[in-house]
Protein backbone atom coordinates (compact mmCIF):
# COMPACT_ATOMS: atom_id res chain seq x y z
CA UNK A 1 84.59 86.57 130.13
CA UNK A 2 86.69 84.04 127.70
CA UNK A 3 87.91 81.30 129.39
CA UNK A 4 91.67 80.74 128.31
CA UNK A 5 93.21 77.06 128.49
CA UNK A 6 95.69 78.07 131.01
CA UNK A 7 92.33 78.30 132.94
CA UNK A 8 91.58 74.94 133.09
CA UNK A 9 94.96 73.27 133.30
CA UNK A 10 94.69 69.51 134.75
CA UNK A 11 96.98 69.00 138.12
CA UNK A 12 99.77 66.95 137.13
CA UNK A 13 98.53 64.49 140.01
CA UNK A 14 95.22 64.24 138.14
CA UNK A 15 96.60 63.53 134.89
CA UNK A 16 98.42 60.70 135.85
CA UNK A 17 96.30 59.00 137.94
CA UNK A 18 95.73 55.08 136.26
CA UNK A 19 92.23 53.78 135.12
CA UNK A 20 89.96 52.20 137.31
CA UNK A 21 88.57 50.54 134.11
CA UNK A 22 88.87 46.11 135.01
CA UNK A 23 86.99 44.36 138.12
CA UNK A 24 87.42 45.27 141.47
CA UNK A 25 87.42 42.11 143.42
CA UNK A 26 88.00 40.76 147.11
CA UNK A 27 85.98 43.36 148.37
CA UNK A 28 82.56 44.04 149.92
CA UNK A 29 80.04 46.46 148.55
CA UNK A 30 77.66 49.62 150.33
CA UNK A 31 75.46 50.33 147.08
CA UNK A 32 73.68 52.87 149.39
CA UNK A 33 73.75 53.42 153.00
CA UNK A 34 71.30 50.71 154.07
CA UNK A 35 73.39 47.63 155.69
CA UNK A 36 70.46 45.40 154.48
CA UNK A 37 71.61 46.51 150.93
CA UNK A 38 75.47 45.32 151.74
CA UNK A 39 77.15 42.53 149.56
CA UNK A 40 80.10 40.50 150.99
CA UNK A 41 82.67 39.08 149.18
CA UNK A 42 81.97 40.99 146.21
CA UNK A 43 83.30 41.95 142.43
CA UNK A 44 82.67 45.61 140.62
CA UNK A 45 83.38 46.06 137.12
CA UNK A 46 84.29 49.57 135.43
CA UNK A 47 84.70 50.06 131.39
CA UNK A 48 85.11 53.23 130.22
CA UNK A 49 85.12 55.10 133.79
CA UNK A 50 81.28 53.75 134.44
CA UNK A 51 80.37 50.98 136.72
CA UNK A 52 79.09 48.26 134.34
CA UNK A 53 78.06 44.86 136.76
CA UNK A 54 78.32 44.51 140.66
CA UNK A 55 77.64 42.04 142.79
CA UNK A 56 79.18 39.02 144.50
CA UNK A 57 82.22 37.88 142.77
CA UNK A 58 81.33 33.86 142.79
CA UNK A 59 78.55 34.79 140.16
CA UNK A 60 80.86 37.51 138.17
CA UNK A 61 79.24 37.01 134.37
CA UNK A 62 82.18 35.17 132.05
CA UNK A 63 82.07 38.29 130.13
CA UNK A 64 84.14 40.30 132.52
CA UNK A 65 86.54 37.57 133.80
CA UNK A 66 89.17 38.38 131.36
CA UNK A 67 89.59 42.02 132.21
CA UNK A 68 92.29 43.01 133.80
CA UNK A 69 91.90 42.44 137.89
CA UNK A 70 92.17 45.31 140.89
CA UNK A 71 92.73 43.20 144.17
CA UNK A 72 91.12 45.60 146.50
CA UNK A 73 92.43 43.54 149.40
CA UNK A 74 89.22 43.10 151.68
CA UNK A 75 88.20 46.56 151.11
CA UNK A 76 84.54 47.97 151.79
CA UNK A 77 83.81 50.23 149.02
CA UNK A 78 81.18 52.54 149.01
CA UNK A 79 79.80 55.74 146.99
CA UNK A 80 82.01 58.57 146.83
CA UNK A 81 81.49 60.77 149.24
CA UNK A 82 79.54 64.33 148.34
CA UNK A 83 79.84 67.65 150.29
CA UNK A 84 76.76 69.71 149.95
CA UNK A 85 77.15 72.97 151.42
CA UNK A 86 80.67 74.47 151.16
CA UNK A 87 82.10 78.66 150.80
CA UNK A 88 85.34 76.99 149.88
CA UNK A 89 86.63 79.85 148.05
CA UNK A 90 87.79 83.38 149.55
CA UNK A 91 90.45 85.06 150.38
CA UNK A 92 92.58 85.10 153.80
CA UNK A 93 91.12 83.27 156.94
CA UNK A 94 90.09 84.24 160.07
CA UNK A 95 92.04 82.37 163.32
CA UNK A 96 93.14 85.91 164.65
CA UNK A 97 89.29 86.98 164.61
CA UNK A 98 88.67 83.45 166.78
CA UNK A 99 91.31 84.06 169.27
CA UNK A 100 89.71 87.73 170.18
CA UNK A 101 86.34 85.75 170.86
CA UNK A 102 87.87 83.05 172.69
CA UNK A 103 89.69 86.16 174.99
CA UNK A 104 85.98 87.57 174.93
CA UNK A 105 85.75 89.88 172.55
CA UNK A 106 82.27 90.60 171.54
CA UNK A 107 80.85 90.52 167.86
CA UNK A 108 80.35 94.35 167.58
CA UNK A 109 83.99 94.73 168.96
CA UNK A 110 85.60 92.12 166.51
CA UNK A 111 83.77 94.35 163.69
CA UNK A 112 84.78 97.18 164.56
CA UNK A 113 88.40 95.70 164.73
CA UNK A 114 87.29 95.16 160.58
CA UNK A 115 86.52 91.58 161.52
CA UNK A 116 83.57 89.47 160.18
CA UNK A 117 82.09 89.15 157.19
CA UNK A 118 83.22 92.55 155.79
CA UNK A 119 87.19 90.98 156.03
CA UNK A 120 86.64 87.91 154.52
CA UNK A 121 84.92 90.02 151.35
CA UNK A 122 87.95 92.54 151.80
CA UNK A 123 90.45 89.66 151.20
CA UNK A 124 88.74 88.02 148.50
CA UNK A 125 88.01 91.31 146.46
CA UNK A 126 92.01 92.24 146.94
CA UNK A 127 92.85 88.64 146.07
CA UNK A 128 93.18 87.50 141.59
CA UNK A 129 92.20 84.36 140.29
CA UNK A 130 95.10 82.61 140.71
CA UNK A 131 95.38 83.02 144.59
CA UNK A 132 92.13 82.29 145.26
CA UNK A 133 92.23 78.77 143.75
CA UNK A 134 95.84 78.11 145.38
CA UNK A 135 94.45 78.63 148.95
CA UNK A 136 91.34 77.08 148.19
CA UNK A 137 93.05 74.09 146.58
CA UNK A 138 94.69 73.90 149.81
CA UNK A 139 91.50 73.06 150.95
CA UNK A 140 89.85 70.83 148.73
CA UNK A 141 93.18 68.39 148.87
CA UNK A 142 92.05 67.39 152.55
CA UNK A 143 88.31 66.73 151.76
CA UNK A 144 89.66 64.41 148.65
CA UNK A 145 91.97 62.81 150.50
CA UNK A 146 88.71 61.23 152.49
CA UNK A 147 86.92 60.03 149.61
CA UNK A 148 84.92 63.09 148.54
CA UNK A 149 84.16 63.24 144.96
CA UNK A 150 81.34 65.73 144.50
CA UNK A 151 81.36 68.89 145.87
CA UNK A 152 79.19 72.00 146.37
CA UNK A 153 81.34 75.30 146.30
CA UNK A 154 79.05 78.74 146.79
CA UNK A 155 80.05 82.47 145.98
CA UNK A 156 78.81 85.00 148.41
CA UNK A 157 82.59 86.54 149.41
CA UNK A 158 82.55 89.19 146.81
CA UNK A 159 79.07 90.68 146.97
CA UNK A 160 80.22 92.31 143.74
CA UNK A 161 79.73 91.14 140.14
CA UNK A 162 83.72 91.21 139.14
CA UNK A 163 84.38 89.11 142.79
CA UNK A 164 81.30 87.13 142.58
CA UNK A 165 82.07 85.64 139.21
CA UNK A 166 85.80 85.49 140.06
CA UNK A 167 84.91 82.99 142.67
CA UNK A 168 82.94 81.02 140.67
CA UNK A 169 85.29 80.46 137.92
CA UNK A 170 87.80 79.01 140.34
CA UNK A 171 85.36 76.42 141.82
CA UNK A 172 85.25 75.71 138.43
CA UNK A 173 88.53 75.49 137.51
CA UNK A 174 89.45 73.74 141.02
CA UNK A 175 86.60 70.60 139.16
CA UNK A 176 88.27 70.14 136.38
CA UNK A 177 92.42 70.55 137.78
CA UNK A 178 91.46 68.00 140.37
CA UNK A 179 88.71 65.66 138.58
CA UNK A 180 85.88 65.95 141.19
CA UNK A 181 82.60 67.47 140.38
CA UNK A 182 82.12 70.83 141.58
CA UNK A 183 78.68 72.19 141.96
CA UNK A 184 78.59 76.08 141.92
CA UNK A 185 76.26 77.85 143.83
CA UNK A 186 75.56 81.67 143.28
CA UNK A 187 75.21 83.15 146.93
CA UNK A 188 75.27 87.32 145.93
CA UNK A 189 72.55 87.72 148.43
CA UNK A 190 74.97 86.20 150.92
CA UNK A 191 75.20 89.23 153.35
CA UNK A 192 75.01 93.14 152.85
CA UNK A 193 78.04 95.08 151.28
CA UNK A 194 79.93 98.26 153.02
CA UNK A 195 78.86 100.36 149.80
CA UNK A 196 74.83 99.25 149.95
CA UNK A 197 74.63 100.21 154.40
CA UNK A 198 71.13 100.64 154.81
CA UNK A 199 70.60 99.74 151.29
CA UNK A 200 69.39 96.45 151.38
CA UNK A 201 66.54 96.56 149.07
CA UNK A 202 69.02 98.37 146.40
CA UNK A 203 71.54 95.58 146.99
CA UNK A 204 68.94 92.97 146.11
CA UNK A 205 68.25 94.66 142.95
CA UNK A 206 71.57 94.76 141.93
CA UNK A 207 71.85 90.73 142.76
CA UNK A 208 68.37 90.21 141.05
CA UNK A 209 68.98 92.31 138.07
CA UNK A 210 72.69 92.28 136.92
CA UNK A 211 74.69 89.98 138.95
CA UNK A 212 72.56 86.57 138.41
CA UNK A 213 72.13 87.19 134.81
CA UNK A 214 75.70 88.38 133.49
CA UNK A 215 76.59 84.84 135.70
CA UNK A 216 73.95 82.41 134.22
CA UNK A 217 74.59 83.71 131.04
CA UNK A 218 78.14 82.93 131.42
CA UNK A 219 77.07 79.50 132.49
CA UNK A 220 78.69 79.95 136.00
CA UNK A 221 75.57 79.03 138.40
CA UNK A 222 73.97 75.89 138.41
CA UNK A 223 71.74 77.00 141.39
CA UNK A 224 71.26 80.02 143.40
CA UNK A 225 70.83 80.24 147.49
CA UNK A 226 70.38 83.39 149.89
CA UNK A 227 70.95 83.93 153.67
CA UNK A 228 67.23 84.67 154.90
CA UNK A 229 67.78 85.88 158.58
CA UNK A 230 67.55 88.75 160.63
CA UNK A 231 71.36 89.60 160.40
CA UNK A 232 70.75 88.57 156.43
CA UNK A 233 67.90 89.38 154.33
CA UNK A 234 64.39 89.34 154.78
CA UNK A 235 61.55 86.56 153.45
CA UNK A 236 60.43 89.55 151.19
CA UNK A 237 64.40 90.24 149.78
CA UNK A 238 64.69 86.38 149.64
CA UNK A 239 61.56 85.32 147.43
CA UNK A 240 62.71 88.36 144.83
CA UNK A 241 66.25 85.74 144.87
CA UNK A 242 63.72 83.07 144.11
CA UNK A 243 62.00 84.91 141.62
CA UNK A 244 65.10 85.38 139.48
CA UNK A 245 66.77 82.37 139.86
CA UNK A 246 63.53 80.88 138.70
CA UNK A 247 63.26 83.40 135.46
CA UNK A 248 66.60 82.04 134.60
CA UNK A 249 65.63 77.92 134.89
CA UNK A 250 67.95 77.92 138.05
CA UNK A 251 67.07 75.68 141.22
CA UNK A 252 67.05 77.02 144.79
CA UNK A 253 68.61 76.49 148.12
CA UNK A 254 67.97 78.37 151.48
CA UNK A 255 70.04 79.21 154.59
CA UNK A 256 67.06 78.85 157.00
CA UNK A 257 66.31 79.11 160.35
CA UNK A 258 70.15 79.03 162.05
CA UNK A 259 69.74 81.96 164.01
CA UNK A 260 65.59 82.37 164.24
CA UNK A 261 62.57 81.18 162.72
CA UNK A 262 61.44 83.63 159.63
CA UNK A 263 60.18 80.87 158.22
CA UNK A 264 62.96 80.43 155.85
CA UNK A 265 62.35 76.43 154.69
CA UNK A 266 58.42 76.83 154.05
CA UNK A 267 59.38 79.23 151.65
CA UNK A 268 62.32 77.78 150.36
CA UNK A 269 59.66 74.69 149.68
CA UNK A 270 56.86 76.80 148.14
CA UNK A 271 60.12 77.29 145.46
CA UNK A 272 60.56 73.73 145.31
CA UNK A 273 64.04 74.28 146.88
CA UNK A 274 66.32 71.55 146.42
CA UNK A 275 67.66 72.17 150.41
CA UNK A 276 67.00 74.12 153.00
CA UNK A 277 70.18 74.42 155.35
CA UNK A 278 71.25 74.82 158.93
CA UNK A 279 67.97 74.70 160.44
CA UNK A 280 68.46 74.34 164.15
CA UNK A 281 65.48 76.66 164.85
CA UNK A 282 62.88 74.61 161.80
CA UNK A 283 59.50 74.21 163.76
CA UNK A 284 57.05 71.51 162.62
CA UNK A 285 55.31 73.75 159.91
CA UNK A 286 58.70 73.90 158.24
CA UNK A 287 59.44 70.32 158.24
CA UNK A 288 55.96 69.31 157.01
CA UNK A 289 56.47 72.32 153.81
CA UNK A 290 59.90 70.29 153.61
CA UNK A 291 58.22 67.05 153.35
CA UNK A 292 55.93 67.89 150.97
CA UNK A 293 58.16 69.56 148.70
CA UNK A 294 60.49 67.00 148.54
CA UNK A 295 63.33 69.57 149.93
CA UNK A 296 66.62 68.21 151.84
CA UNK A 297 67.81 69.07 155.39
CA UNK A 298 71.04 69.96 155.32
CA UNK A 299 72.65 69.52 158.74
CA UNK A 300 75.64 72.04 159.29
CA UNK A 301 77.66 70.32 162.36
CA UNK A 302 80.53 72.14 162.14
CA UNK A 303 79.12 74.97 162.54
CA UNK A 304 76.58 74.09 165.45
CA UNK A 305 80.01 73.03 167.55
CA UNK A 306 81.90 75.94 166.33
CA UNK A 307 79.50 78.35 167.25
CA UNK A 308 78.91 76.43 170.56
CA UNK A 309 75.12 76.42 169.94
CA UNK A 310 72.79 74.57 172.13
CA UNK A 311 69.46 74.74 169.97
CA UNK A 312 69.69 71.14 168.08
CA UNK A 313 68.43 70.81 164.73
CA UNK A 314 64.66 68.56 165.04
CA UNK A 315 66.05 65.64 164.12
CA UNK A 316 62.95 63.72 165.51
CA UNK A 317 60.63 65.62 163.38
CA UNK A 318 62.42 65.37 160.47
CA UNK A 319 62.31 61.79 160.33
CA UNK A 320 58.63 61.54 161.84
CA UNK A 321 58.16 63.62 158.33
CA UNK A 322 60.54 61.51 156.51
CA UNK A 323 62.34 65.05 155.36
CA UNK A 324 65.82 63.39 153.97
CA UNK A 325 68.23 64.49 155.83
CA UNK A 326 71.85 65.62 154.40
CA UNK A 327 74.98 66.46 156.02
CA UNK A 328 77.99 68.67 154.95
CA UNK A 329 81.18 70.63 156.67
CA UNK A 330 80.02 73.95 155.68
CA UNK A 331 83.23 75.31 155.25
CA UNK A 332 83.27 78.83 155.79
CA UNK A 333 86.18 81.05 157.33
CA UNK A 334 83.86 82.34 159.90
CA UNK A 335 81.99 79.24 161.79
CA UNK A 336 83.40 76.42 160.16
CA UNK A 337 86.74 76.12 159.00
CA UNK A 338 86.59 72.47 158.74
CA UNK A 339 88.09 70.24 156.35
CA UNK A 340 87.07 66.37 157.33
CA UNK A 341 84.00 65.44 156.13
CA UNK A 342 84.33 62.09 158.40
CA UNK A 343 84.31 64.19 161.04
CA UNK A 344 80.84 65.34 160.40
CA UNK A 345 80.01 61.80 159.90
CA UNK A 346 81.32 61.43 163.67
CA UNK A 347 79.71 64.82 164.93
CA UNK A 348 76.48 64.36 163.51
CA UNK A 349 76.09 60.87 165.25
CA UNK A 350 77.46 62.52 168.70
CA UNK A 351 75.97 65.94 168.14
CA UNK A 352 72.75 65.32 166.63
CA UNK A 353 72.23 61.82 167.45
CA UNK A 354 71.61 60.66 163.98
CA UNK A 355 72.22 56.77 163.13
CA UNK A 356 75.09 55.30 161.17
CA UNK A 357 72.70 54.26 158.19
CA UNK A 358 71.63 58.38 158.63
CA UNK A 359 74.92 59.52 158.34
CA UNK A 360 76.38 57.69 155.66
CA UNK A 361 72.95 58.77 153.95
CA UNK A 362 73.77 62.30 154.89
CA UNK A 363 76.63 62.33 152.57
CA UNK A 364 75.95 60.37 149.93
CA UNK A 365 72.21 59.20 148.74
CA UNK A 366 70.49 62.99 150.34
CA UNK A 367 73.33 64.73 149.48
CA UNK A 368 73.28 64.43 145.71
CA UNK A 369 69.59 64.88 146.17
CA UNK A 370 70.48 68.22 147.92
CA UNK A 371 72.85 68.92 144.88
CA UNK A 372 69.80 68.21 142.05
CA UNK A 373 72.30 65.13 141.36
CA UNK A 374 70.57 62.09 142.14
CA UNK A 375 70.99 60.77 138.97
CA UNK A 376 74.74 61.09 138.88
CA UNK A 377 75.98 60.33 142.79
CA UNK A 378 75.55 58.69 145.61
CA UNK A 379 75.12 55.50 144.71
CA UNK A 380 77.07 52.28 143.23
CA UNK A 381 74.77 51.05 140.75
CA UNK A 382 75.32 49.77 136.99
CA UNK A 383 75.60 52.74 134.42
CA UNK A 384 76.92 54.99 137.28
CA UNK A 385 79.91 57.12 136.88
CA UNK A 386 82.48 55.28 138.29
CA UNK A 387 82.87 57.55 141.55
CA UNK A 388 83.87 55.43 144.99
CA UNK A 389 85.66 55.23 147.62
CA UNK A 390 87.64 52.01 149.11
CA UNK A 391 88.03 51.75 153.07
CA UNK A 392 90.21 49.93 155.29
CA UNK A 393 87.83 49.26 157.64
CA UNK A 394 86.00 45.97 159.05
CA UNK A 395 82.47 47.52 159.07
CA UNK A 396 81.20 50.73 157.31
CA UNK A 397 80.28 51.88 160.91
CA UNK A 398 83.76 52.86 161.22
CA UNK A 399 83.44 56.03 159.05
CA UNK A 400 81.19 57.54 161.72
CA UNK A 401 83.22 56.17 164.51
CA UNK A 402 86.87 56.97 164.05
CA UNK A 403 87.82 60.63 164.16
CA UNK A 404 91.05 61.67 163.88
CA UNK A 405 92.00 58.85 161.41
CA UNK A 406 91.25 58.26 157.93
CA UNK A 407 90.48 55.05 156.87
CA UNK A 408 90.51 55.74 152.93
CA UNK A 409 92.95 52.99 150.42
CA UNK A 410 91.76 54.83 147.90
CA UNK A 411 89.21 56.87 146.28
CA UNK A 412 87.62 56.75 142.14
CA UNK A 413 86.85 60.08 140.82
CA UNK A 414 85.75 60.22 137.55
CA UNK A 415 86.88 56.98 136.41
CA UNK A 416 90.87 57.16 137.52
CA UNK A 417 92.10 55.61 140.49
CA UNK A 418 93.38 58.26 143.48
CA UNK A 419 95.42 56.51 146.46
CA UNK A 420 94.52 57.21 149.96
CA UNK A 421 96.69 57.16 153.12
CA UNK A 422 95.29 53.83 154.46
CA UNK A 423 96.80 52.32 151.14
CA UNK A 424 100.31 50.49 150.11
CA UNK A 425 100.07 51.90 146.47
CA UNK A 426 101.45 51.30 144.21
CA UNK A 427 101.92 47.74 144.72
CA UNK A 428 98.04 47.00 146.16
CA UNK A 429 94.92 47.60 143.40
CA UNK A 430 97.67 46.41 140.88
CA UNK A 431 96.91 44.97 137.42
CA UNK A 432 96.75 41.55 137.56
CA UNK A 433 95.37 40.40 133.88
């Protein structure tokens, strides 16, 4: 399908958003998420959108000093934040479908009501391009507004070629009218469709065999996941997914082991998977495939408390493995409408029990792991692009502490300068050359 200009029209806040190019100073630096890595009273330099020196801003080199100045006002800046696992685009929502379980309605009556999974694909088959991106806009806004800069956005809501690639095109459209970087994720063998009832093995041919290669042709997918569960599809259905992602030079991701142990992540990492996600019921011969593979744990709070599960994630063998260990919100009409990622920052700690140092790592170093994108996020570093985020905060701590408030001045996406609601733009990060 051509791709028209009108597709890829920049928001008129994105366009006029000033260049972070100059030196940051009066600030202190969180290169990564290790507090032994921190610098104090620090300087950051940007030319051309990339990071080009940091460090602490008594030994700034004389080559920068004349550039114009950003007084970041005592601001701890820190990678931009990255959300990993997101089904940010479909159509509708479903609050009316959480009220009927909260009255207790069971699943099988909430279906037959035309609930579930089979409404959400309803909606976003009825829905065209253009509404799809304005609702899901509407929910990107709040996850940029807390310092997220790379995101992960998966099909899986159309289960249809047309619906599948429809989604896809506006996660990509949705990167390039907001300047963040959206990762697309190609999730056909998300669940089974009405037409393909008791057709499963049908289904994954059509997925296998016409829907992943019209899409990677199209240069849509930059990797491919599948739900392997018993209320998804099968180890057997799942390694086919594997198989053709792989024919096509595509990486893979899992949804493992949220519901039961299939043994979802040891396959995932005999495919060199770069995550396996949810994971609440991983045992120990998961985690050590994991660790030798090199694959991420993605860590789905949102969903654990939305769901109201009880069967924690194994946090202890994950580190005892030294599996990295990402975090995201998930979002997902169905069990995890959320929109803060700092609130996963808050839940993970509280939920899961995870560290501060863990969490921050959760979504920024492991997550761009988890995205393939190591390279490009998750970490302040000379010849990086210039993607950060500034906080009004006394100690980085904060960001898993708070919830309910959002400590963000302001947030660097791509190289121009985005101002948060803990800022006094436009007359703080001024130009002072």
């Amino acid at each position: 399908m051509t791709q028209s200009a009108e597709d890829f029209a920049v928001d008129a806040s994105v366009a006029g958003a000033p260049s972070a190019d100059g030196v940051w100073h009066r600030c202190h630096l969180l290169p990564d998420a290790d507090p032994a890595n921190a610098i104090r009273d620090a300087a950051l330099v940007v030319e051309q959108g990339r990071i080009a020196w940091l460090g602490q801003q008594a030994v700034l080199p004389e080559a920068y000093r004349g550039l114009p100045h950003h007084d970041a006002g005592g601001a701890w800046i820190t990678p931009g934040l990255i959300d990993c696992h997101t089904h940010l685009v479909y159509g509708g929502q479903r609050a009316d479908e959480f009220a009927m379980r909260l009255a207790g309605a069971s699943y099988e009556e909430i279906a037959r009501a035309g609930g579930g999974i089979v409404s959400t694909v309803r909606a976003t088959r009825a829905a065209d391009e253009d509404t799809l991106f304005a609702q899901a806009a509407t929910r990107l806004k709040p996850l940029l507004a807390e310092g997220v800069t790379a995101i992960e956005i998966k099909s899986g809501y159309g289960l249809d070629l047309d619906t599948e690639r429809k989604q896809l095109r506006v996660a990509r459209r949705l990167g390039k009218a907001y300047g963040v970087a959206v990762h697309t994720t190609f999730l056909g063998a998300h669940a089974l469709p009405p037409e393909y009832a008791d057709r499963a093995d049908d289904y994954i041919a059509l997925v296998c065999d016409t829907m992943l290669p019209a899409l990677a042709q199209e240069g849509l997918v930059d990797a491919v996941d599948a739900f392997c569960e018993g209320i998804g599809f099968s180890p057997a259905q799942t390694e086919r997914v594997f198989d053709a992602a792989h024919r096509h030079g595509l990486p893979v991701k899992l949804h493992a082991e949220q519901l039961s142990n299939l043994g979802g992540a040891a396959l995932a990492a005999r495919y060199r998977a770069l995550s396996a996600d949810h994971l609440e019921h991983l045992d120990e011969t998961g985690v050590a495939a994991m660790a030798e593979a090199g694959t991420v744990a993605v860590l789905l709070p949102g969903a654990y408390y939305f769901l109201r599960d009880t069967h924690l994630p194994p946090i202890a063998l994950l580190r005892r493995y030294g599996v990295p260990i990402a975090l995201s919100t998930d979002h997902n009409p169905g069990t995890s409408p959320v929109t803060s990622l700092l609130l996963m920052l808050n839940m993970a700690c509280t939920l899961f029990r995870m560290t501060v140092p863990e969490a921050l790592a959760g979504v920024t170093t492991h997550a761009a792991r988890a995205l393939g994108a190591s390279d490009r996020h998750g970490l302040l570093a000379a010849g990086r692009g210039a993607d950060l985020a500034l906080w009004r905060i006394d100690s980085p701590a904060e960001l898993a502490y708070w919830f309910g408030r959002n400590p963000l001045a302001a947030v660097v996406r791509q190289g121009r300068v985005f101002f948060g609601p803990a800022s006094s733009a436009p007359q703080e990060f001024r130009d002072e050359a």
